[in-house]
N, C-alpha and C. Protein backbone atom coordinates (compact mmCIF):
# COMPACT_ATOMS: atom_id res chain seq x y z
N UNK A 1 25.69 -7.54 6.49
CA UNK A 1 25.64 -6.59 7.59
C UNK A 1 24.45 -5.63 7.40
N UNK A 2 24.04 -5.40 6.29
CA UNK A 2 22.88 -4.15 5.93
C UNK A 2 21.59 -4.99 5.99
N UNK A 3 21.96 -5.86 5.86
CA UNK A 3 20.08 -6.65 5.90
C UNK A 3 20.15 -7.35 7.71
N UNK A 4 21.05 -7.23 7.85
CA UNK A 4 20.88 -7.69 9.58
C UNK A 4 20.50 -5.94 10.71
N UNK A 5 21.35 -5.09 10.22
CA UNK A 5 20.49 -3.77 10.04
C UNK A 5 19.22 -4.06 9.95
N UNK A 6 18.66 -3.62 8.78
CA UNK A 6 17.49 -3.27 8.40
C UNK A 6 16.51 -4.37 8.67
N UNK A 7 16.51 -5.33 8.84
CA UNK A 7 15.77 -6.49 9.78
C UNK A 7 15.64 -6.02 11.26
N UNK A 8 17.10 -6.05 12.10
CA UNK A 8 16.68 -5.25 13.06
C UNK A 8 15.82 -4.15 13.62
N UNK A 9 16.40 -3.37 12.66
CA UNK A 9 15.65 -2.14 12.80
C UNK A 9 14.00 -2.49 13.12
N UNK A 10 13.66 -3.40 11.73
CA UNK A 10 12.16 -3.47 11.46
C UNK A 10 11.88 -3.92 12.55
N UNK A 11 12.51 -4.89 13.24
CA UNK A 11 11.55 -5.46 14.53
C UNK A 11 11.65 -5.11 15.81
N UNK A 12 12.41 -3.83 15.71
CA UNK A 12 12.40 -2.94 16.79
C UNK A 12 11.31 -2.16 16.67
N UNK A 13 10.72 -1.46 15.51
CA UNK A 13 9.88 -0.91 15.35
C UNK A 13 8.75 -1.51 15.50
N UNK A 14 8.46 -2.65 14.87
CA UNK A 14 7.56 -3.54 15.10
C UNK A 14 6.92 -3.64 16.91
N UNK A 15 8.40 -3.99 17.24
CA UNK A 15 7.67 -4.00 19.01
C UNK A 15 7.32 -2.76 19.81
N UNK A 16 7.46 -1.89 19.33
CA UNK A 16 7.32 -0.29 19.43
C UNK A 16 5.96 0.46 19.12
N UNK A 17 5.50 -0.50 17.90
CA UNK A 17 4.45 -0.17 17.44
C UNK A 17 2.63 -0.93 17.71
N UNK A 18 3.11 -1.96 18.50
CA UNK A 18 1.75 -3.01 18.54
C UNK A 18 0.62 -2.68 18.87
N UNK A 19 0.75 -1.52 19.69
CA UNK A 19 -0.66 -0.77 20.11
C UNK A 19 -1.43 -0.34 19.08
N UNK A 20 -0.58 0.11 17.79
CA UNK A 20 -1.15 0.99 16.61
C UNK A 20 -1.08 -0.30 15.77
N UNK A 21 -0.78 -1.47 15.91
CA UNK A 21 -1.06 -2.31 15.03
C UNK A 21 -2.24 -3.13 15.30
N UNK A 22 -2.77 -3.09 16.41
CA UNK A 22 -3.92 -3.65 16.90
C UNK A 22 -4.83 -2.30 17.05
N UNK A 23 -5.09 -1.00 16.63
CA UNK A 23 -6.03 -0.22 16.70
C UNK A 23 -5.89 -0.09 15.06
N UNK A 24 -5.20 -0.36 14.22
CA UNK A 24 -5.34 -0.10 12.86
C UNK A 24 -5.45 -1.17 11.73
N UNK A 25 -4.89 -2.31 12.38
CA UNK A 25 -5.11 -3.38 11.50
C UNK A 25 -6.10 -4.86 11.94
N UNK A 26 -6.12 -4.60 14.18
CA UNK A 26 -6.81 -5.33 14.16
C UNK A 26 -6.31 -6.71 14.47
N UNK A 27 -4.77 -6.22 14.42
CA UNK A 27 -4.04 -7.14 14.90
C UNK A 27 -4.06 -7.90 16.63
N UNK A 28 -4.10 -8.93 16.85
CA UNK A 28 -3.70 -8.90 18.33
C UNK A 28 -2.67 -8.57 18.66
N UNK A 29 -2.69 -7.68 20.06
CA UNK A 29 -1.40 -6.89 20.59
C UNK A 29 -0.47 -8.29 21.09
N UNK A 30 -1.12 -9.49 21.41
CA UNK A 30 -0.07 -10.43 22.05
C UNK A 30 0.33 -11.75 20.64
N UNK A 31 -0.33 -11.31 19.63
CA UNK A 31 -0.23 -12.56 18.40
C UNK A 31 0.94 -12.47 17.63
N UNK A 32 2.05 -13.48 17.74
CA UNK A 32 3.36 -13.39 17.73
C UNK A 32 3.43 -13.58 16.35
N UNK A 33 4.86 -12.69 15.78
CA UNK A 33 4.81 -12.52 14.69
C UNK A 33 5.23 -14.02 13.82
N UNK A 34 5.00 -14.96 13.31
CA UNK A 34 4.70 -16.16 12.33
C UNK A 34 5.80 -16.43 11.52
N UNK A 35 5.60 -15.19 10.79
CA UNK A 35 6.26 -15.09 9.09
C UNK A 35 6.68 -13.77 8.42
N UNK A 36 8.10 -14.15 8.05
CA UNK A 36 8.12 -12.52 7.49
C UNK A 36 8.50 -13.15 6.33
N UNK A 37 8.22 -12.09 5.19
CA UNK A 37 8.54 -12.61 3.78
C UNK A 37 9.68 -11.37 3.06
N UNK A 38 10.26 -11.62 2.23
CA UNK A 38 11.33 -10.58 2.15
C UNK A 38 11.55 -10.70 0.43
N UNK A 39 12.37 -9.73 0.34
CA UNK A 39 12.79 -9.60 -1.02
C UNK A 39 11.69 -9.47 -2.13
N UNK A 40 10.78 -8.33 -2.13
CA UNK A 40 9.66 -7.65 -2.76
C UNK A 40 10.19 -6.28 -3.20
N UNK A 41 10.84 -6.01 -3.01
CA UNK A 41 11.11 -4.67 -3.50
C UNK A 41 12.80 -4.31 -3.64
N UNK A 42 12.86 -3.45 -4.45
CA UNK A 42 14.42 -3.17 -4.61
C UNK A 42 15.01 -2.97 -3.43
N UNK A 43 16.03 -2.90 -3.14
CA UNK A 43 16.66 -2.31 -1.47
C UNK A 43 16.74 -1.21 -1.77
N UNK A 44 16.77 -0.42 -0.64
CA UNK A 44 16.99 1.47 -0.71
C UNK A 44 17.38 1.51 0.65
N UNK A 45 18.10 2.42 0.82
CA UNK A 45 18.28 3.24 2.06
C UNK A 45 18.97 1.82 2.78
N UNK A 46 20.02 1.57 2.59
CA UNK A 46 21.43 1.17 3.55
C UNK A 46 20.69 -0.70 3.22
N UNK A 47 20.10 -1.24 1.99
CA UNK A 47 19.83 -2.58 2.19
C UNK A 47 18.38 -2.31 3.04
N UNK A 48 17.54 -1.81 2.48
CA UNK A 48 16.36 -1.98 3.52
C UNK A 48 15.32 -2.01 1.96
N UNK A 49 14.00 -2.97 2.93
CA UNK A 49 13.41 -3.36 1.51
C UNK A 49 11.95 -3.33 2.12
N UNK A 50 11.05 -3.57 1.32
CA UNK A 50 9.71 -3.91 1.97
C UNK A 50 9.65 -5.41 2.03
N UNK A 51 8.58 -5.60 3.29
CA UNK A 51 8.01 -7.16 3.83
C UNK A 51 6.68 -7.38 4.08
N UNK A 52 6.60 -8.33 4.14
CA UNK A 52 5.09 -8.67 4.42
C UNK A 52 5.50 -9.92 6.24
N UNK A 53 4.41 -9.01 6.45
CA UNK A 53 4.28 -9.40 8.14
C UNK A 53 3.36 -10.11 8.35
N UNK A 54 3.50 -11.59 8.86
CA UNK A 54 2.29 -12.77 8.98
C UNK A 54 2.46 -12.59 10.05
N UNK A 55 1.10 -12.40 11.48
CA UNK A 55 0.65 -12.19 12.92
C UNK A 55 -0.44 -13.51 13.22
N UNK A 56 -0.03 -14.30 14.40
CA UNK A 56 -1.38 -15.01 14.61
C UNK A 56 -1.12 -16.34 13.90
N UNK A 57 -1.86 -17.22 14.14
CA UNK A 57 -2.63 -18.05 13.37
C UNK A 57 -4.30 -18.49 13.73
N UNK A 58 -4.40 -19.19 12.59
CA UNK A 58 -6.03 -19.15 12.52
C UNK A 58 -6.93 -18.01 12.21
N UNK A 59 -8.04 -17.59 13.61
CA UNK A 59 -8.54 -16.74 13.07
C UNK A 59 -8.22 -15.59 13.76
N UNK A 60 -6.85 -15.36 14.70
CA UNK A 60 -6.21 -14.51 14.82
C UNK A 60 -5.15 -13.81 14.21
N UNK A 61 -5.27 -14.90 12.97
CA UNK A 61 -4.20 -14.37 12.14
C UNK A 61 -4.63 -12.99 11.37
N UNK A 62 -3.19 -12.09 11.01
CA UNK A 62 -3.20 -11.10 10.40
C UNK A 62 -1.77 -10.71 9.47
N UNK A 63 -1.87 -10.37 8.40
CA UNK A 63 -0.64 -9.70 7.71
C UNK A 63 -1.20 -8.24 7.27
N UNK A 64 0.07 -7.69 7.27
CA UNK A 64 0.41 -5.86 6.99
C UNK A 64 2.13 -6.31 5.69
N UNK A 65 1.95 -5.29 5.22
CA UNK A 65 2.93 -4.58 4.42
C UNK A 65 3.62 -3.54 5.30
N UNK A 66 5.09 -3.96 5.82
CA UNK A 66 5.80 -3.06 6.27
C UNK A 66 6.84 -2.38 5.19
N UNK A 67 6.68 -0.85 5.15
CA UNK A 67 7.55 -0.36 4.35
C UNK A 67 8.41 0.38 4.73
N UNK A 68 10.27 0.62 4.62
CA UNK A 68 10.88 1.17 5.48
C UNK A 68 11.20 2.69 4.90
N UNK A 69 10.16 3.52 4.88
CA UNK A 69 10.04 4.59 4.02
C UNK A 69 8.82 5.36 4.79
N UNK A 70 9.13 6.89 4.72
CA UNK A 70 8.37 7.66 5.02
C UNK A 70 6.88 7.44 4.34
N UNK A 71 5.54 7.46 4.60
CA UNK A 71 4.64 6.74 4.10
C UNK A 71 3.38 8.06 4.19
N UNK A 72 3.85 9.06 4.31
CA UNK A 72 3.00 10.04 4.36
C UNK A 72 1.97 10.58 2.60
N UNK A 73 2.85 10.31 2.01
CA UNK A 73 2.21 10.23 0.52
C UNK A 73 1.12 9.26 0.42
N UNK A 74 1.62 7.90 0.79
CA UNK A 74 0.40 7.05 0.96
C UNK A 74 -0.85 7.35 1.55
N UNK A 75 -0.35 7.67 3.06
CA UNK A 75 -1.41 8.09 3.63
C UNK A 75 -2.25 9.56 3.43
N UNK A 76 -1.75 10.37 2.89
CA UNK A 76 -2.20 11.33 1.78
C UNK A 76 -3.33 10.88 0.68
N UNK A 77 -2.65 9.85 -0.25
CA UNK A 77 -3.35 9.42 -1.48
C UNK A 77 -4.56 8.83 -0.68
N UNK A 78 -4.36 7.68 -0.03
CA UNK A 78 -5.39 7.13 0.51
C UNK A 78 -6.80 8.20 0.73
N UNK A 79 -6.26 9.18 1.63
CA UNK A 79 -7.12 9.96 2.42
C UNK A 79 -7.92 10.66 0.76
N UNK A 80 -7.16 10.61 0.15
CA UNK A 80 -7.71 11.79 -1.16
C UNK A 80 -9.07 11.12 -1.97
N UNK A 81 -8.39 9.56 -2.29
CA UNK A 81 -9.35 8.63 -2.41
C UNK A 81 -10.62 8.93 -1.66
N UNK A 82 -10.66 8.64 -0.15
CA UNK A 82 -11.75 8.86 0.55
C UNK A 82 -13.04 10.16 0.60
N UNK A 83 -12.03 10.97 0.12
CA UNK A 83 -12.41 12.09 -0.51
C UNK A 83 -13.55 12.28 -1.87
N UNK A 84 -12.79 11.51 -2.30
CA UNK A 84 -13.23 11.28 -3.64
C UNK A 84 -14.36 10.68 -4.27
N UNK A 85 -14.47 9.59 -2.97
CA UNK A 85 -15.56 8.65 -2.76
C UNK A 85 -16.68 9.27 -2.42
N UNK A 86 -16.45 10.02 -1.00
CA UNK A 86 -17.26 10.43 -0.31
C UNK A 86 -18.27 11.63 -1.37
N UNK A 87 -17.68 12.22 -2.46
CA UNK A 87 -18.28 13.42 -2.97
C UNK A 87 -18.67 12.71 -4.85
N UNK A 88 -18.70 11.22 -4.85
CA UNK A 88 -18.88 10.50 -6.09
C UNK A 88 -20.07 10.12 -5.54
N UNK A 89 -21.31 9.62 -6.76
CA UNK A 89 -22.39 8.66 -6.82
C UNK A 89 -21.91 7.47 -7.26
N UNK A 90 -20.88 7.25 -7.44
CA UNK A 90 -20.48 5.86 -8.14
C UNK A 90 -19.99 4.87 -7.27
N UNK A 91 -19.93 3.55 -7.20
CA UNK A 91 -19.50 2.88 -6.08
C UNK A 91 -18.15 3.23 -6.03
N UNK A 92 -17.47 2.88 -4.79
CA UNK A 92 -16.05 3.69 -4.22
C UNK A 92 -15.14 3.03 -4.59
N UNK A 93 -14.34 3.75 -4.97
CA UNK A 93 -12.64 3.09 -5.39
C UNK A 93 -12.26 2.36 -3.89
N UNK A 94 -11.44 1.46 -4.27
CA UNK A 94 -10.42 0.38 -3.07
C UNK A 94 -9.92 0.88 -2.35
N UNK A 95 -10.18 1.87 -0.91
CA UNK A 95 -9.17 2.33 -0.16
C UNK A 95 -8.13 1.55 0.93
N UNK A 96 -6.73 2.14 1.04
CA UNK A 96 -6.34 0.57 1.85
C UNK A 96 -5.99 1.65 3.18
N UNK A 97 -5.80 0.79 4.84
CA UNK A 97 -5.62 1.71 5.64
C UNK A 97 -4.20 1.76 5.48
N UNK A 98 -3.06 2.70 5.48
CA UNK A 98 -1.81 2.93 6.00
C UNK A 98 -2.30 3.43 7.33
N UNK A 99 -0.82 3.06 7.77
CA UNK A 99 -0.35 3.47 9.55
C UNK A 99 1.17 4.22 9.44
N UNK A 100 1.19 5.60 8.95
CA UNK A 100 2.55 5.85 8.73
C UNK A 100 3.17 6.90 10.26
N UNK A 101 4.09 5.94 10.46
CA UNK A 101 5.10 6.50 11.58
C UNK A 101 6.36 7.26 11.23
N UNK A 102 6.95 7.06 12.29
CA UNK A 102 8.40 7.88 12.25
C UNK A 102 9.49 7.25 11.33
N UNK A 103 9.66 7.47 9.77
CA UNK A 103 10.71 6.94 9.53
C UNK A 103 9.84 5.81 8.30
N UNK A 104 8.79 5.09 8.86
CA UNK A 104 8.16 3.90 8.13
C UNK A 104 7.00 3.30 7.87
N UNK A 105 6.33 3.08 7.72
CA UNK A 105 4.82 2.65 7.93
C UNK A 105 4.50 0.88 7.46
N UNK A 106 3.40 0.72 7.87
CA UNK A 106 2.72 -0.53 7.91
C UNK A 106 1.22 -0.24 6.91
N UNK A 107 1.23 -1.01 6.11
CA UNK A 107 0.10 -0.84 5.09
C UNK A 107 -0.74 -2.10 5.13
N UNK A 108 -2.12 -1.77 5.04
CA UNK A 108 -3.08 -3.53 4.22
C UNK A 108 -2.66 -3.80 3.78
N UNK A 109 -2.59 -5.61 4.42
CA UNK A 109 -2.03 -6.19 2.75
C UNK A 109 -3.60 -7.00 2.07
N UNK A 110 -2.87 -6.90 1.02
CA UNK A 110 -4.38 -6.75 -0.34
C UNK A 110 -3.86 -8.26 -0.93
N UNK A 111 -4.93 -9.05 -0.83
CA UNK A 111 -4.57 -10.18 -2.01
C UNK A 111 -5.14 -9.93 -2.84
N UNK A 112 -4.36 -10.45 -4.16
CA UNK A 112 -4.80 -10.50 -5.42
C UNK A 112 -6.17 -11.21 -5.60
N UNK A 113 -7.53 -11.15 -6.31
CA UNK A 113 -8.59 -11.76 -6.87
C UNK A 113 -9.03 -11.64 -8.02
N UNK A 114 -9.35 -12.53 -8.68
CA UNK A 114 -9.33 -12.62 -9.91
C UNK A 114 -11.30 -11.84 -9.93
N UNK A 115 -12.20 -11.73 -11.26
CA UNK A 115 -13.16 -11.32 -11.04
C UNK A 115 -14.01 -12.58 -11.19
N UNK A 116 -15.15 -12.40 -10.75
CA UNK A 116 -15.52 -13.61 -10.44
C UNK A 116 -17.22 -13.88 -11.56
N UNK A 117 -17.36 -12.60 -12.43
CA UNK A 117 -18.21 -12.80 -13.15
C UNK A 117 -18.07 -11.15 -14.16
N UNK A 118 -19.01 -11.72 -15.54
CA UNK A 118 -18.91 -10.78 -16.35
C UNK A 118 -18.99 -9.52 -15.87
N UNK A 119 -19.97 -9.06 -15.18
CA UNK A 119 -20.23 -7.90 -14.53
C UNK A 119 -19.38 -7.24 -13.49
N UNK A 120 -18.80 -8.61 -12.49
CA UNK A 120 -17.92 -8.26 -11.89
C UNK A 120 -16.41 -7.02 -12.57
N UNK A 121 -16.10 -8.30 -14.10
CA UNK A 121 -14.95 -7.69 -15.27
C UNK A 121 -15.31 -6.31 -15.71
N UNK A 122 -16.69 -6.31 -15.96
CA UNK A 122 -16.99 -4.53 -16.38
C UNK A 122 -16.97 -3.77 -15.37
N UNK A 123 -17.59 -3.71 -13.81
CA UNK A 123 -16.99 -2.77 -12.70
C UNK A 123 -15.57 -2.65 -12.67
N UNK A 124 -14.73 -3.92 -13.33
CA UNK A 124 -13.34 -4.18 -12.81
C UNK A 124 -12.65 -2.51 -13.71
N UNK A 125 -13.30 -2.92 -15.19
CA UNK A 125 -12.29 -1.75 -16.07
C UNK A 125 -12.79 -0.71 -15.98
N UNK A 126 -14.55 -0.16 -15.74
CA UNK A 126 -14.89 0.75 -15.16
C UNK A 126 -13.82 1.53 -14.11
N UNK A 127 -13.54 0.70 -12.77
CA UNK A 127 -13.11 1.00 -11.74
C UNK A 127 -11.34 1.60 -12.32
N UNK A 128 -11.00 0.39 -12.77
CA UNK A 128 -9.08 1.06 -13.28
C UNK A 128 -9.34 2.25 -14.45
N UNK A 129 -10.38 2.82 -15.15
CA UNK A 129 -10.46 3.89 -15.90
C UNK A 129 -10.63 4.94 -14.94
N UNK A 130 -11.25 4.70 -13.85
CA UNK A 130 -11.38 6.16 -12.96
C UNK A 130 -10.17 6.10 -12.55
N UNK A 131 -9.26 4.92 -11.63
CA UNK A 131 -8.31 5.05 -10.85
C UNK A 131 -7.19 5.56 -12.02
N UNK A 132 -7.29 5.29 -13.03
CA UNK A 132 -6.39 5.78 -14.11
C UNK A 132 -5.99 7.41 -14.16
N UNK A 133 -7.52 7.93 -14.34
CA UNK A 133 -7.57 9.45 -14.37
C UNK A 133 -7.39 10.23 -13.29
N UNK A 134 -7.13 9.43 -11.97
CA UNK A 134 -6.82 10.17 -10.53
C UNK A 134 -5.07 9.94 -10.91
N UNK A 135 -4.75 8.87 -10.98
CA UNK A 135 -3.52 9.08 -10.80
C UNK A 135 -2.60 9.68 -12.53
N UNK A 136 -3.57 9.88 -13.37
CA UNK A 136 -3.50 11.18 -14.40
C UNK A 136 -2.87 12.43 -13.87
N UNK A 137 -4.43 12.73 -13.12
CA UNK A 137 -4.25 13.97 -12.33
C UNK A 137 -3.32 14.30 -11.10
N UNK A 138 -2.57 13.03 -10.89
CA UNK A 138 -1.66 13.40 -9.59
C UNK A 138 -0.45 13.07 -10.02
N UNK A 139 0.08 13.03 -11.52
CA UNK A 139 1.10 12.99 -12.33
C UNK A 139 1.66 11.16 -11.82
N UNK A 140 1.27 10.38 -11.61
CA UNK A 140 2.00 9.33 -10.73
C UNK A 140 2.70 8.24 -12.46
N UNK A 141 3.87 8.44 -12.93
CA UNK A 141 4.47 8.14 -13.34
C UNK A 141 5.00 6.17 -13.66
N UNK A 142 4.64 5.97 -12.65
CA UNK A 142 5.18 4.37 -12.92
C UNK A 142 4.27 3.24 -12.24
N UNK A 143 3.06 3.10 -13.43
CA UNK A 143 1.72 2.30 -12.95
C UNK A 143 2.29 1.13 -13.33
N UNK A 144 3.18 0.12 -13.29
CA UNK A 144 2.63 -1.15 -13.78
C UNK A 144 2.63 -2.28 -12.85
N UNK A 145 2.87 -3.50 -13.37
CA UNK A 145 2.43 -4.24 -12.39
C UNK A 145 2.68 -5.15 -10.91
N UNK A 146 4.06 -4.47 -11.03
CA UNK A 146 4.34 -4.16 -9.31
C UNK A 146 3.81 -3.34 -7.96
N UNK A 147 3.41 -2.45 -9.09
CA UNK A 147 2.60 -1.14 -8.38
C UNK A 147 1.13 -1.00 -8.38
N UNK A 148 0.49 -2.27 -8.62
CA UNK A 148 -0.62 -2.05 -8.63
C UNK A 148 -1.31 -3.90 -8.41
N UNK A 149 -2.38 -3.72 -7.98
CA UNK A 149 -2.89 -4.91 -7.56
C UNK A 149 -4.42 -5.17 -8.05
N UNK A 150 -4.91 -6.37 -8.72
CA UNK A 150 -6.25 -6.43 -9.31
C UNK A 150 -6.92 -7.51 -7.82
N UNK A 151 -8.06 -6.69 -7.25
CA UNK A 151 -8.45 -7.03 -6.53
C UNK A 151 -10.36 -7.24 -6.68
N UNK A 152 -10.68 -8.53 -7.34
CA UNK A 152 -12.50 -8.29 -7.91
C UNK A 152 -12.24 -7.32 -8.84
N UNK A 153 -13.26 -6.34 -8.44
CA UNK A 153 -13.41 -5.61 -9.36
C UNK A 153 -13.00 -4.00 -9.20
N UNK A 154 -11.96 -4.26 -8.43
CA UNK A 154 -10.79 -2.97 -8.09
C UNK A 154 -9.24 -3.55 -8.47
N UNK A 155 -8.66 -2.09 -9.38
CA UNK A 155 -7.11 -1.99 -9.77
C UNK A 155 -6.88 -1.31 -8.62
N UNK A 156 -6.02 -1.57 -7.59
CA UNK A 156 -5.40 -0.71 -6.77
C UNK A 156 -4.40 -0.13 -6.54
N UNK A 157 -4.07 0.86 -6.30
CA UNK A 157 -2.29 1.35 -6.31
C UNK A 157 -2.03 0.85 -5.24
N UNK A 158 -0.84 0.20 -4.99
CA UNK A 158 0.39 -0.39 -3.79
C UNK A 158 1.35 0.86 -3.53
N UNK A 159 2.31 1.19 -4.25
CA UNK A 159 2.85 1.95 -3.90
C UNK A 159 2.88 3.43 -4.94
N UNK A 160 2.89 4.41 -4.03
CA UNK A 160 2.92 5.48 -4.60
C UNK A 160 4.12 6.21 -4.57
N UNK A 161 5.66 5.52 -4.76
CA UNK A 161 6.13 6.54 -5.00
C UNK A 161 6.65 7.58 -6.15
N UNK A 162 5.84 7.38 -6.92
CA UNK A 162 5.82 8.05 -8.28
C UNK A 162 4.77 9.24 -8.45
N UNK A 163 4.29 9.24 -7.21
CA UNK A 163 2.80 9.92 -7.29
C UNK A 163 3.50 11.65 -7.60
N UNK A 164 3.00 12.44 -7.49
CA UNK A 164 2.87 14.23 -8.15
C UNK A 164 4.71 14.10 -8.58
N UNK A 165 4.86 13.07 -9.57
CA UNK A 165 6.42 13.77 -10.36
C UNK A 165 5.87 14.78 -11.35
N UNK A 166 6.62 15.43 -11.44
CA UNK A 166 6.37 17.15 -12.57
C UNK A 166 6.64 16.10 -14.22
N UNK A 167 6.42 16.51 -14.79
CA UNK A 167 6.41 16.42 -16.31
C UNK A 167 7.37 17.57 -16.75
N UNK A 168 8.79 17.30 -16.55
CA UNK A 168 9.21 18.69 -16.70
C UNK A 168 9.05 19.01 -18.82
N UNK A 169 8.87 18.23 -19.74
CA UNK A 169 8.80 18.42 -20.71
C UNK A 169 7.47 19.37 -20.51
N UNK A 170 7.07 19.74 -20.00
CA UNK A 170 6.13 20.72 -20.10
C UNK A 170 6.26 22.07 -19.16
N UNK A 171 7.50 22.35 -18.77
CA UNK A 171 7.88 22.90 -18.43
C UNK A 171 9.13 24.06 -19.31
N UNK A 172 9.56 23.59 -20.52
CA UNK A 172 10.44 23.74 -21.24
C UNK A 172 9.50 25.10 -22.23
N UNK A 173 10.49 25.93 -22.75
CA UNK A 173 9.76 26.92 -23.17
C UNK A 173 9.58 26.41 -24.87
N UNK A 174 8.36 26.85 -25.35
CA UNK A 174 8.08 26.29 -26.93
C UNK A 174 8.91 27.24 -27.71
């Protein structure tokens, strides 16, 4: 009963949303949805989980990461990234677009790539030592490898919901 819910739900939203899925991902507004893939993430909130959304085929095809979670952190981090980029000399960390709505959002989906040459491998650990020390600095608690994606020669964060947890051991009086 909770995953016929939360399925529902999603593709109510889904048809609710196509205008912003074709101004943000590029999607066609009439390219019928294909493929949904399921069971990626723990369930939360009443049996509801994240999916991956196949749109199209050929070269109208498109997939997004639908997540059934407020997505404003994402789209936060993202934006901070851009930030970050914009005021660095160094080539730019991996930004991905989120589309966060009422309740849920739709994210890039990122395939995995392996690196494709030596140089490529040294931008690669270059790149996860900076992304390391941002999400240092934004306390984000649970990097491993669910939560993160090797893409060339970018580590990328997937999900952030670990991002600004307090360290309360440092909060405790000495």
């Amino acid at each position: 009963a909770l995953w016929l819910e939360g399925s529902e739900e999603m593709l109510r939203r889904l048809a609710v949303s196509r205008a912003e899925l074709h101004q943000q991902f590029a999607i066609d507004a009439v390219a019928p949805l294909v493929g949904i893939q399921l069971g990626l993430s723990d369930p939360h909130r009443g049996g509801r989980a994240v999916a991956i959304l196949n749109f199209g085929q050929g070269d109208s095809a498109g997939r997004v990461v639908y997540k059934p979670k407020d997505m404003q952190v994402d789209l936060a981090y993202q934006q901070l990234l851009q930030q970050i980029n914009a005021a660095s000399s160094l080539p730019p960390l991996r930004c991905l677009t989120v589309l966060s709505l009422e309740g849920f959002g739709l994210m890039e989906w990122l395939d995995h790539r392996t690196c494709g040459s030596e140089e490529q491998l040294e931008r690669f650990y270059t790149n996860a030592g900076r992304l390391m020390a941002v999400l240092y600095l934004l306390g984000c608690t649970d990097c491993h490898s669910e939560n993160l994606i090797a893409c060339g020669d970018q580590l990328v964060l997937i999900d952030t919901e670990t991002l600004l947890e307090p360290d309360l051991r440092d909060l405790r009086p000495s």
